[in-house]
C-alpha atoms as a PDB file:
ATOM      1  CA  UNK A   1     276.939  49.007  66.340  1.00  0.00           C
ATOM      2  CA  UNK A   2     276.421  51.787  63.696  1.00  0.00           C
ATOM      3  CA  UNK A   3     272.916  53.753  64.384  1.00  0.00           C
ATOM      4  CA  UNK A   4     272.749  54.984  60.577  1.00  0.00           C
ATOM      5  CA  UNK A   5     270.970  51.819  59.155  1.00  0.00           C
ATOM      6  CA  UNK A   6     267.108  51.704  60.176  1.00  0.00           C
ATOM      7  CA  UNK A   7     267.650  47.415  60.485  1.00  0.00           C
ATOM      8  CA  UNK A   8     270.185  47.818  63.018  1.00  0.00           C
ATOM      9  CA  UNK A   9     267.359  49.753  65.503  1.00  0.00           C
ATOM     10  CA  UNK A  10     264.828  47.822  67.067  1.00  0.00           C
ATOM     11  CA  UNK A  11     261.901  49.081  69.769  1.00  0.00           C
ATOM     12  CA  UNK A  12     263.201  48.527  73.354  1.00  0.00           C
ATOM     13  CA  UNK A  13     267.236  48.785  72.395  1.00  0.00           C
ATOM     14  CA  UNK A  14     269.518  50.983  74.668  1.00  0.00           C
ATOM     15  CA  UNK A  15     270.913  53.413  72.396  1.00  0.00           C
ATOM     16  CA  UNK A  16     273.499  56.459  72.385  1.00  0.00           C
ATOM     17  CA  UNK A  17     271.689  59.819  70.766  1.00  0.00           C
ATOM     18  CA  UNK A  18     272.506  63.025  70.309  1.00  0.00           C
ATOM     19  CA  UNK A  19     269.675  65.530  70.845  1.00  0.00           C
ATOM     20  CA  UNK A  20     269.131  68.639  68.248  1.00  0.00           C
ATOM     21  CA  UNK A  21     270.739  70.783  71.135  1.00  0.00           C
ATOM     22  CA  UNK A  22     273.124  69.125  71.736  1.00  0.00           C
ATOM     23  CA  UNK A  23     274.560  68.480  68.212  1.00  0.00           C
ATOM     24  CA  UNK A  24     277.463  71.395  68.193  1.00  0.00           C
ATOM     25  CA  UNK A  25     278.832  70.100  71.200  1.00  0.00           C
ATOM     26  CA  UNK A  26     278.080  65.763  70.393  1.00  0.00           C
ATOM     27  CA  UNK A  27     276.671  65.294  73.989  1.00  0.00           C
ATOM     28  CA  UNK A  28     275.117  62.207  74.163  1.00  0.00           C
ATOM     29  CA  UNK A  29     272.122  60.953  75.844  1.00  0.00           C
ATOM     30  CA  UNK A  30     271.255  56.825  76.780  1.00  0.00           C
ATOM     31  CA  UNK A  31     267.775  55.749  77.080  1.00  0.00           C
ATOM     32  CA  UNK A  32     265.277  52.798  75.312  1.00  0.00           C
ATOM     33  CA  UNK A  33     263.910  53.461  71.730  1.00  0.00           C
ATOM     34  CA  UNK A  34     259.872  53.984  71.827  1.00  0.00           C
ATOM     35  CA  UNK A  35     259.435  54.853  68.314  1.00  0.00           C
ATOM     36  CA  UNK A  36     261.563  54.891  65.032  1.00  0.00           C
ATOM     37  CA  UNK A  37     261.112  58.119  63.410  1.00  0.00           C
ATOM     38  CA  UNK A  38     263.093  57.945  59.672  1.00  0.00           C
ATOM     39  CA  UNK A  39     261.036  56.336  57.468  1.00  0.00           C
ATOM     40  CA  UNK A  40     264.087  55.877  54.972  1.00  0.00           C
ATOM     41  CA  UNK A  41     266.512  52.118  55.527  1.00  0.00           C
ATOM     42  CA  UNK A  42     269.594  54.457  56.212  1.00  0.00           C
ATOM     43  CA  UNK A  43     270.327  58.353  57.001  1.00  0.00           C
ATOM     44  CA  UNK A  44     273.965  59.753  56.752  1.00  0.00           C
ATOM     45  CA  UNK A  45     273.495  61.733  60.381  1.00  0.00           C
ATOM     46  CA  UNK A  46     271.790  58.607  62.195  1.00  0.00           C
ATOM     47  CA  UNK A  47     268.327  57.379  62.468  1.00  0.00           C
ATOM     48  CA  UNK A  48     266.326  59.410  64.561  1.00  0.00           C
ATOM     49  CA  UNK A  49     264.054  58.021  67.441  1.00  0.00           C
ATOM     50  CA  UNK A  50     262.006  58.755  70.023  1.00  0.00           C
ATOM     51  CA  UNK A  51     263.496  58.200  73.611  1.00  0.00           C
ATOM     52  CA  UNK A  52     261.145  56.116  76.296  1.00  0.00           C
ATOM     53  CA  UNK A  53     262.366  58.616  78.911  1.00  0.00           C
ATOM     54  CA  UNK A  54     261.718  61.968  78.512  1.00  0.00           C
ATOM     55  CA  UNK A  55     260.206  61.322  74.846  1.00  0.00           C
ATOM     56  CA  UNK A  56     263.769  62.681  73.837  1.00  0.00           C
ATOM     57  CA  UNK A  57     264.231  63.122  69.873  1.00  0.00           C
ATOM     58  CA  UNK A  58     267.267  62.469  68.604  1.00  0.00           C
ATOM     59  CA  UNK A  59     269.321  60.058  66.182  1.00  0.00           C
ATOM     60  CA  UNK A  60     271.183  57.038  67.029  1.00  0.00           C
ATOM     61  CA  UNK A  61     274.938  57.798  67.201  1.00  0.00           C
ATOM     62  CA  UNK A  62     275.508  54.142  68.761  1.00  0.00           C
ATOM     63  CA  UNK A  63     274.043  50.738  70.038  1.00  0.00           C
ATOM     64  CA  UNK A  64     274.818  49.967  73.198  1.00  0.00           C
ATOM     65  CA  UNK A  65     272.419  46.893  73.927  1.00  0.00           C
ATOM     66  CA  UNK A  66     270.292  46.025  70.948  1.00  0.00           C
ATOM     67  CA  UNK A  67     268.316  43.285  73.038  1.00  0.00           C
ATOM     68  CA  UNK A  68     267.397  45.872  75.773  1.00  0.00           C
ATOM     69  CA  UNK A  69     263.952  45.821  77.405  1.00  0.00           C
ATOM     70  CA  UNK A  70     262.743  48.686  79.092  1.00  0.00           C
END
């Protein structure tokens, strides 16, 4: 599922990101979404969260399991 619209996103999902580091190369890193951080309903580049593990920031390239629990 596409990680640019804020709706599709919800607390707890498993989600692809790719870390500000990381975005020359498009590594990706998995973990549960603690917080939403956009404010706005869609971003171009992805909405970017905050990671459970790690408190990565990044935004949401993909969805892997939207109904994830951590």
């Amino acid at each position: 599922m596409d990680g640019k619209q804020r709706k599709n996103i919800k607390i707890g999902a498993l989600v692809d990101i790719v870390l500000k580091k990381d975005q020359r190369t498009g590594t990706l890193t998995r973990g549960h979404v603690k917080r939403l951080l956009t404010n706005s309903a869609q971003h171009p580049h992805g909405i970017k969260v905050m990671l459970a593990e790690g408190d990565q920031v990044g935004r949401v390239q993909n969805i892997v399991d939207e109904t994830a629990k951590k």
